[in-house]
Protein backbone atom coordinates (compact mmCIF):
# COMPACT_ATOMS: atom_id res chain seq x y z
CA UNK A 1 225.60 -56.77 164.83
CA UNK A 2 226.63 -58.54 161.65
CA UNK A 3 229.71 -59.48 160.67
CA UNK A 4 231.21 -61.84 157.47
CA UNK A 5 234.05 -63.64 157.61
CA UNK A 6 234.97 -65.43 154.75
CA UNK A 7 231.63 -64.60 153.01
CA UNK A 8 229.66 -66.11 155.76
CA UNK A 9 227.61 -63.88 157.81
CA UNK A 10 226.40 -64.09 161.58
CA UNK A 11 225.07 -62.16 163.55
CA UNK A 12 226.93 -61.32 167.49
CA UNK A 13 226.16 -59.57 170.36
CA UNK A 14 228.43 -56.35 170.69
CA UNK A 15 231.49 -56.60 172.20
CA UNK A 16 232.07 -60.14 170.29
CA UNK A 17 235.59 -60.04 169.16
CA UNK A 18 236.03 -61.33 165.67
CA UNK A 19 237.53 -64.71 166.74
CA UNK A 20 234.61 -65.57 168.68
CA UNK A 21 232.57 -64.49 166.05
CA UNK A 22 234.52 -67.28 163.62
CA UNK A 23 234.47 -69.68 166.28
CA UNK A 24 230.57 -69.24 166.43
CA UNK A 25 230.32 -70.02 162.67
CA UNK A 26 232.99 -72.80 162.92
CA UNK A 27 234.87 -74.89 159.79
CA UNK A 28 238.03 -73.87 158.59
CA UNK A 29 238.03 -70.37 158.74
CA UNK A 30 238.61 -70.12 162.55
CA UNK A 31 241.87 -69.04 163.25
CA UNK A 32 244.48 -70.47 164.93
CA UNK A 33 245.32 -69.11 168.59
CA UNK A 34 248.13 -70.02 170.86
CA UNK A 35 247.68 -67.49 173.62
CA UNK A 36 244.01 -66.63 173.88
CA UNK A 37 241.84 -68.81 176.65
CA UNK A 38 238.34 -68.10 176.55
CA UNK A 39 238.36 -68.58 180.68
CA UNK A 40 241.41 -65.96 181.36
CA UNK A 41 240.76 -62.38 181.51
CA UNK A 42 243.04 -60.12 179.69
CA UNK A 43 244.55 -62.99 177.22
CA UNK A 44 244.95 -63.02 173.34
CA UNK A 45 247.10 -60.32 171.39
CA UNK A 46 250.06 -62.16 172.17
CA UNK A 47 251.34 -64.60 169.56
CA UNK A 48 249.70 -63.20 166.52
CA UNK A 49 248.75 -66.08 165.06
CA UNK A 50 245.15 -65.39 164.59
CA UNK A 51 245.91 -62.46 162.42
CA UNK A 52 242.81 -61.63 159.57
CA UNK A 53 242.76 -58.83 157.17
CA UNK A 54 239.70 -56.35 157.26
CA UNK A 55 238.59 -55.15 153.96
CA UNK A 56 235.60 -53.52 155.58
CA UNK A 57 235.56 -51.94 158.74
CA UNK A 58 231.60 -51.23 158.71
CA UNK A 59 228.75 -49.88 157.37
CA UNK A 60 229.60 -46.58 159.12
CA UNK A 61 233.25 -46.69 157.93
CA UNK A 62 233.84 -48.63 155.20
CA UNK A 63 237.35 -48.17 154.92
CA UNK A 64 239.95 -51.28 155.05
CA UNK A 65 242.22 -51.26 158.08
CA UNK A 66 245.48 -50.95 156.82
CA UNK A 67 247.35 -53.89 158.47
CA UNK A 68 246.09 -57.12 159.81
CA UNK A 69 244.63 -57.53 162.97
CA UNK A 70 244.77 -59.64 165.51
CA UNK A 71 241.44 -61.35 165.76
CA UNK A 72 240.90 -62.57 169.40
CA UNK A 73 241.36 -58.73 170.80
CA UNK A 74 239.60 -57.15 167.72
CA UNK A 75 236.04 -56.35 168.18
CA UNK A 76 233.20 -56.63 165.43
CA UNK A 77 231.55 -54.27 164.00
CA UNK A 78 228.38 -53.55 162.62
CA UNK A 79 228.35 -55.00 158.87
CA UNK A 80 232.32 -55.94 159.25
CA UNK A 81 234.36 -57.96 156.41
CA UNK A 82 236.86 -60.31 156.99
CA UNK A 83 238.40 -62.70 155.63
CA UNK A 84 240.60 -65.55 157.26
CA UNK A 85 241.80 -68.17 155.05
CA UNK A 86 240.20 -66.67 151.98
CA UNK A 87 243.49 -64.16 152.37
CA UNK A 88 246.65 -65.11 150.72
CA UNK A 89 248.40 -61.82 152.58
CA UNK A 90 247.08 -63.52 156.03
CA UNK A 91 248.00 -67.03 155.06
CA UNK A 92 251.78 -65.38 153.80
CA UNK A 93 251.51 -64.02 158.04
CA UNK A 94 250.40 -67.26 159.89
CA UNK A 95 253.57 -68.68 157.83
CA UNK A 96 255.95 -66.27 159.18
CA UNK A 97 254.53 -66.52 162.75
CA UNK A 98 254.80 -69.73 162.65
CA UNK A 99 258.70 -69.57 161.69
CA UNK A 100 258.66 -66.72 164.49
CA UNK A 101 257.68 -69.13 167.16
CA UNK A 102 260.30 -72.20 165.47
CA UNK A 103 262.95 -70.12 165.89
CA UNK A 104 264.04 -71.11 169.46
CA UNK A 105 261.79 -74.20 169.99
CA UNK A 106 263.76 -76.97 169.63
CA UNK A 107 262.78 -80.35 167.52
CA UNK A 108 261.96 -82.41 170.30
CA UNK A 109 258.75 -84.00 169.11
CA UNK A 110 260.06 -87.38 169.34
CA UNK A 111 260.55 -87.13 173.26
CA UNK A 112 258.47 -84.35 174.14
CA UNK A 113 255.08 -85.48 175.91
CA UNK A 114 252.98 -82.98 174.45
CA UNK A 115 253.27 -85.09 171.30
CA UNK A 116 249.85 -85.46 169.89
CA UNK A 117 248.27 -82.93 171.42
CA UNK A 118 250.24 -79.70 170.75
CA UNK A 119 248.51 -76.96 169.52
CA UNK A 120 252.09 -75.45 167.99
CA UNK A 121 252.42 -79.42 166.09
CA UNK A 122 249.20 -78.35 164.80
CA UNK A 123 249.99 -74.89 163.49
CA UNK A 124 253.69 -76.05 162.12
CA UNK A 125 251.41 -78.78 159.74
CA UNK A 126 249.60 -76.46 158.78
CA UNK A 127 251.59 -73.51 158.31
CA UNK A 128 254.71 -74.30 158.41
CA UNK A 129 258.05 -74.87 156.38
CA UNK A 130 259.89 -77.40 155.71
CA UNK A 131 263.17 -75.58 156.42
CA UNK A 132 264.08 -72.85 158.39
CA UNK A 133 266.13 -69.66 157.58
CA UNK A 134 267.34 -69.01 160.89
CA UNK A 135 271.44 -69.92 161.19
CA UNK A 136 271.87 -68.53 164.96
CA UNK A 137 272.38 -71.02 168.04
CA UNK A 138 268.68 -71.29 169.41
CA UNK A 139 268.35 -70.14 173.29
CA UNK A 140 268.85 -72.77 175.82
CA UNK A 141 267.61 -72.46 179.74
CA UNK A 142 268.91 -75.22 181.95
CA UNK A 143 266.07 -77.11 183.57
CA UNK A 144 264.46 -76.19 186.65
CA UNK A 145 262.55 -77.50 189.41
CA UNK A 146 259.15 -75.62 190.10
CA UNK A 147 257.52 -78.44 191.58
CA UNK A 148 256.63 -81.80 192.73
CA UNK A 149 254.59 -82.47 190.24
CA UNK A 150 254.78 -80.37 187.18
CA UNK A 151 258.33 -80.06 185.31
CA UNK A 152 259.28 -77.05 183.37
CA UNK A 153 260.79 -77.29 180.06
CA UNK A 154 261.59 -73.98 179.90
CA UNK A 155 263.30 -74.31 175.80
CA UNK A 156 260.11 -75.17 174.19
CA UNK A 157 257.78 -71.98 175.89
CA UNK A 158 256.57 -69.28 173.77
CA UNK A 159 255.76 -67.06 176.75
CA UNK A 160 252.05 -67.36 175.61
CA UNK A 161 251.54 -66.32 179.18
CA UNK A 162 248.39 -68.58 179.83
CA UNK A 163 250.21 -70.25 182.83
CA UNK A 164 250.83 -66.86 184.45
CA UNK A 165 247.11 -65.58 183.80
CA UNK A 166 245.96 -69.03 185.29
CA UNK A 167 247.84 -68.42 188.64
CA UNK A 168 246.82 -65.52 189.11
CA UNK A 169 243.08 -65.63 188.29
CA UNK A 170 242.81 -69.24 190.35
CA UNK A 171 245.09 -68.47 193.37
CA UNK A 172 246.17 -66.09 195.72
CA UNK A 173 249.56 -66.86 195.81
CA UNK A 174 251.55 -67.22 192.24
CA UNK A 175 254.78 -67.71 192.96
CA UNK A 176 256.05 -67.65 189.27
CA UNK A 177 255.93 -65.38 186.44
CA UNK A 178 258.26 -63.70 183.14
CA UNK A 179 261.30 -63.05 183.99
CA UNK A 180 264.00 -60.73 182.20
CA UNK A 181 263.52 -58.85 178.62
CA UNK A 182 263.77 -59.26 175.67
CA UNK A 183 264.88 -62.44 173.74
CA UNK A 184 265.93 -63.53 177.60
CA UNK A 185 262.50 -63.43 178.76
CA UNK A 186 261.42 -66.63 180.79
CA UNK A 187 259.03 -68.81 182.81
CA UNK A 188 260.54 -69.31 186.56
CA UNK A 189 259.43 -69.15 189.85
CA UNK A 190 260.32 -66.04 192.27
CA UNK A 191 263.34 -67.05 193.87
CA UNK A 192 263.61 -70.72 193.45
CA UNK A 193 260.20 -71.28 195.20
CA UNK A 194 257.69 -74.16 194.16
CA UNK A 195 254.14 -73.79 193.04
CA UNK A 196 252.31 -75.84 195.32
CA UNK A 197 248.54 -75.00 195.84
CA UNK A 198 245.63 -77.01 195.13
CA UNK A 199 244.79 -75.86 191.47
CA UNK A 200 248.45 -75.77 190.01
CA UNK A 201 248.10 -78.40 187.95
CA UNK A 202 245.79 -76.13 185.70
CA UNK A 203 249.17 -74.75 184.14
CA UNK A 204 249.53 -77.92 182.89
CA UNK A 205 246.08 -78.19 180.92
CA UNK A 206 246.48 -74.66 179.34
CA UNK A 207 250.00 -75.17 178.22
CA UNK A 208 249.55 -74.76 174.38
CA UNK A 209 253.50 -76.47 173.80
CA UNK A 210 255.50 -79.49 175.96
CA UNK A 211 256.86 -76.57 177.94
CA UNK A 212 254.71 -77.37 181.55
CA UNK A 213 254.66 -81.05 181.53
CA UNK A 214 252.85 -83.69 184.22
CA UNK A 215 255.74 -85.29 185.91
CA UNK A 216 253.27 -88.50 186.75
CA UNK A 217 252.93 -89.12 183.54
CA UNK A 218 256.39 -88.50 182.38
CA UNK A 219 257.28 -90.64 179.52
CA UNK A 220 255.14 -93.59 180.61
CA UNK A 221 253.06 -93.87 177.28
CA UNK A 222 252.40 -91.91 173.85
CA UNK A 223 248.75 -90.07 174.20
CA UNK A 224 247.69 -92.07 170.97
CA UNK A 225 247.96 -95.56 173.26
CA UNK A 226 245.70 -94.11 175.90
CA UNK A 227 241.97 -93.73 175.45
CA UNK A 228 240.15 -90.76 176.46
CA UNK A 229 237.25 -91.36 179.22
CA UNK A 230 234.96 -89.05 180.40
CA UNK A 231 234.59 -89.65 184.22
CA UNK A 232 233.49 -87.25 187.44
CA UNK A 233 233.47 -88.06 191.40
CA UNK A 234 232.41 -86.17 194.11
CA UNK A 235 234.91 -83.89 194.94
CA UNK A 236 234.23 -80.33 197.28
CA UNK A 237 237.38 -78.63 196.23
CA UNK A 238 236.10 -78.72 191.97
CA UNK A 239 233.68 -79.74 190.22
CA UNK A 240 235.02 -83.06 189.59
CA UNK A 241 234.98 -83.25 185.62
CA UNK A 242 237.43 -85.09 184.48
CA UNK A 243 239.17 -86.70 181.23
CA UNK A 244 240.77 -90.31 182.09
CA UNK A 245 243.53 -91.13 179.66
CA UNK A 246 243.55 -95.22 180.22
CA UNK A 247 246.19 -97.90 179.11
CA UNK A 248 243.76 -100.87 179.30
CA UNK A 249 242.54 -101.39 182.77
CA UNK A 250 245.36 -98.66 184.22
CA UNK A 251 244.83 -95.01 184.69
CA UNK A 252 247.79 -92.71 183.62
CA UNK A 253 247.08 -89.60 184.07
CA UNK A 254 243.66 -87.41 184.44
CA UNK A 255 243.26 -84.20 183.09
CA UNK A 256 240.41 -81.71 182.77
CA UNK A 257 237.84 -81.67 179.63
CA UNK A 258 238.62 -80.00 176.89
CA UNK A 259 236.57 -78.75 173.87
CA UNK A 260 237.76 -78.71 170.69
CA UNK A 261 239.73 -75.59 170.67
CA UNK A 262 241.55 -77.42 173.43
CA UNK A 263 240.57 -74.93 176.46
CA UNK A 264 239.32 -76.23 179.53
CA UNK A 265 235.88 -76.60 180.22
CA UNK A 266 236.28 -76.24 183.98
CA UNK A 267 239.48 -76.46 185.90
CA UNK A 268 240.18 -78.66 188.53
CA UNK A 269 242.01 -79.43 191.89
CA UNK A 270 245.01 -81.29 192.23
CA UNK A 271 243.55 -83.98 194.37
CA UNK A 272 241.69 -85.18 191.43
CA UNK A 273 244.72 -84.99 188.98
CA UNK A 274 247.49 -86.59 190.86
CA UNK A 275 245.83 -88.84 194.21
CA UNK A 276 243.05 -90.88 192.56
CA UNK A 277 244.35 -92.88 189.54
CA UNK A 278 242.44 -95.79 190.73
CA UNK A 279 239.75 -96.97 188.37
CA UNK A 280 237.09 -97.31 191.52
CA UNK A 281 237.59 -93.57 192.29
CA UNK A 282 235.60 -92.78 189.38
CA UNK A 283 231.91 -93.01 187.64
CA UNK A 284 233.35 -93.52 183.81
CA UNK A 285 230.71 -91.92 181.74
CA UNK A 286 232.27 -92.86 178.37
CA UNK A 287 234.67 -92.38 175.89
CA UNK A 288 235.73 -88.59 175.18
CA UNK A 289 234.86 -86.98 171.87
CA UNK A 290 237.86 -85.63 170.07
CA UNK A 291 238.69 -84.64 166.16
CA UNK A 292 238.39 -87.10 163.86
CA UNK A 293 241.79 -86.27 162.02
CA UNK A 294 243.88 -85.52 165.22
CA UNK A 295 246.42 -88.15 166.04
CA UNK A 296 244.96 -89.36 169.25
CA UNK A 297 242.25 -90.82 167.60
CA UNK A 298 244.87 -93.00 165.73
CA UNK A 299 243.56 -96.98 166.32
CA UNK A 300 240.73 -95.64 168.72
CA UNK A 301 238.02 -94.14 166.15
CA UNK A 302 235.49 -96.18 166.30
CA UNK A 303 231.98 -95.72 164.02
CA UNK A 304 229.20 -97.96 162.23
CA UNK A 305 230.87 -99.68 159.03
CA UNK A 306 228.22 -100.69 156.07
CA UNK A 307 229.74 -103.95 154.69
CA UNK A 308 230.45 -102.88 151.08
CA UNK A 309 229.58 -105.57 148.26
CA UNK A 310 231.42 -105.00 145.36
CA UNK A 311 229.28 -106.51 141.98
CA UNK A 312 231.92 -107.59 140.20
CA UNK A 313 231.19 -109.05 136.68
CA UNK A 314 232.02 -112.77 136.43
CA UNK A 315 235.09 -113.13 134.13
CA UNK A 316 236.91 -110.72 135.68
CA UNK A 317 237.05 -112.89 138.67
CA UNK A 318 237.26 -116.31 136.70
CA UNK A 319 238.24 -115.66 133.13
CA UNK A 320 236.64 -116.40 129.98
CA UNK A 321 235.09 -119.83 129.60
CA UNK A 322 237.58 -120.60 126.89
CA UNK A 323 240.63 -119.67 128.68
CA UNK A 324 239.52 -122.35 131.47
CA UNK A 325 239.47 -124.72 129.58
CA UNK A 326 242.62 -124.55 127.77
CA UNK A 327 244.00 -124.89 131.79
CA UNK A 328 242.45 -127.98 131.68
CA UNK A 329 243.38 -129.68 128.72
CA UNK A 330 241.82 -133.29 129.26
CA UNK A 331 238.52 -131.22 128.66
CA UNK A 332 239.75 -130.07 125.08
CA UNK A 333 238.97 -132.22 121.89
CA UNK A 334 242.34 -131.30 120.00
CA UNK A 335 240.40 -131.29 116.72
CA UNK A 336 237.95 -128.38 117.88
CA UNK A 337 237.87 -124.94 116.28
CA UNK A 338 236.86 -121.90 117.81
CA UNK A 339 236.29 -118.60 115.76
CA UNK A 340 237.54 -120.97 112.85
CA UNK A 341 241.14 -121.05 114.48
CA UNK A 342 242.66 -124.41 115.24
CA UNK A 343 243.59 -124.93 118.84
CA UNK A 344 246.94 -125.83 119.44
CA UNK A 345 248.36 -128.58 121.86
């Protein structure tokens, strides 16, 4: 099946939905997504921020569909036209999402460890404003405990629902879910319980916001001071894939690889997250690829300079022969001319 987003074509397998289809083609024209994960069943169609406009259905139906669409539940279509950034009308609804999902998260950037690495920091550059309209108090939750190791900030969630789909597809026993309706809708456990089981830390990993935080890690360091390792062990419980984020010599926390949509290439166990931050636990493969403009490469970049001579013509650097030597005026004979001008003392 063919399909062209943005007046590049490629060709899927059916079934594809049209962000996968932009994701296979890459560049700018992917959209954002906040609640799809490529490794939980049944997620996307959520936060309607990867919204696209179809000018062409197919080559069966050529007819536009009448409103946008939400790519990442959308399937392709044979000879499908799309466009993604090339839409002003989709770029005018990414914008207004955007303000959707500011509306009750608060500003806490500054002190929020997600910092860096937030996939809604990334969509607010990108597409959103620099004020908001909204004059009503913003929705406040007082924290809870769900956990020994993972706190909930329950203010900054955008009930993406990726933590929920997570527990449920990697355990048998999610103890926490959405809660209420409506603008009161929440995170929380059933009954004050605490996720414990040996792959909870995962909610951590797919948490697109600071909502689900690592409590190990808790404002110990700014992800732009760490480095990003890749490193694996032998573990039976996962497969032992692992990202080291190091402070010099110290490990500070370990999380699973990502790619660069940010979703996790494999999940793993807690035992490897939270009981080995000991630098001899681990065969360090080497430093972790990541975006070149994303802020956690800030200082740690690293790539093969070319010295750069610059052929710069001579009196720019040192002047004009005749301005040198009026410096210098021991060299000057006072009854010299030059261009027929007397030079003065």
């Amino acid at each position: 099946m063919k399909v062209t987003i943005d007046g590049q074509s490629i060709d899927v397998e059916p079934g594809t939905t049209i962000l996968q289809a932009a994701r296979q083609i890459g560049g700018d024209l992917v959209p954002p997504a906040m609640c799809y994960y490529t490794k939980l069943k049944g997620s996307g169609g959520k936060c309607r921020c990867c919204l696209v406009e179809v000018p062409k259905g197919s080559e069966a139906d050529p007819r536009p569909m009448p409103k946008l669409v939400a790519s990442c539940v959308t399937q392709v279509m044979d000879g499908m036209e799309v466009n993604s950034t090339a839409s002003a009308r989709v770029q005018e609804a990414r914008k207004s999402v955007t303000e959707f999902l500011l509306i009750n998260h608060p500003l806490d950037c500054p002190v929020c460890d997600q910092a860096g690495e937030c996939d809604l920091q990334n969509l607010s550059f990108k597409h959103g404003k620099s004020e908001t309209r909204y004059i009503e108090q913003k929705r406040t939750f007082e924290p809870e405990n769900i956990g020994d190791k993972i706190q909930l900030h329950m203010n900054r969630c955008i009930l993406c629902y990726r933590c929920v789909m997570t527990a449920d597809q990697l355990t048998d026993n999610r103890v926490h879910g959405v809660v209420d309706r409506g603008d009161h809708s929440n995170i929380s456990t059933c009954i004050s319980k605490a996720i414990d089981n040996e792959f909870s830390g995962n909610v951590i990993d797919v948490c697109p916001v600071g909502a689900l935080t690592d409590k190990t890690f808790r404002f110990k360091s700014r992800v732009w001071f760490n480095k990003p390792y890749n490193a694996h062990r032998d573990c039976k419980t996962c497969c032992g894939k692992v990202t080291l984020w190091m402070f010099g010599e110290e490990i500070q926390r370990v999380t699973a690889r990502k790619d660069q949509y940010h979703e996790v290439e494999e999940f793993i166990c807690n035992t490897c997250r939270f009981d080995h931050k000991e630098v001899k636990d681990w065969a360090i493969e080497g430093p972790r690829k990541f975006e070149k403009d994303s802020v956690i490469n800030q200082n740690n970049y690293t790539r093969k300079l070319q010295s750069v001579t610059i052929d710069t013509e001579k009196n720019i650097l040192m002047g004009r022969d005749i301005d040198r030597k009026k410096i210098s005026m021991t060299a000057i004979d006072y009854n010299e001319k030059i261009d027929g001008t007397q030079i003065d003392s």
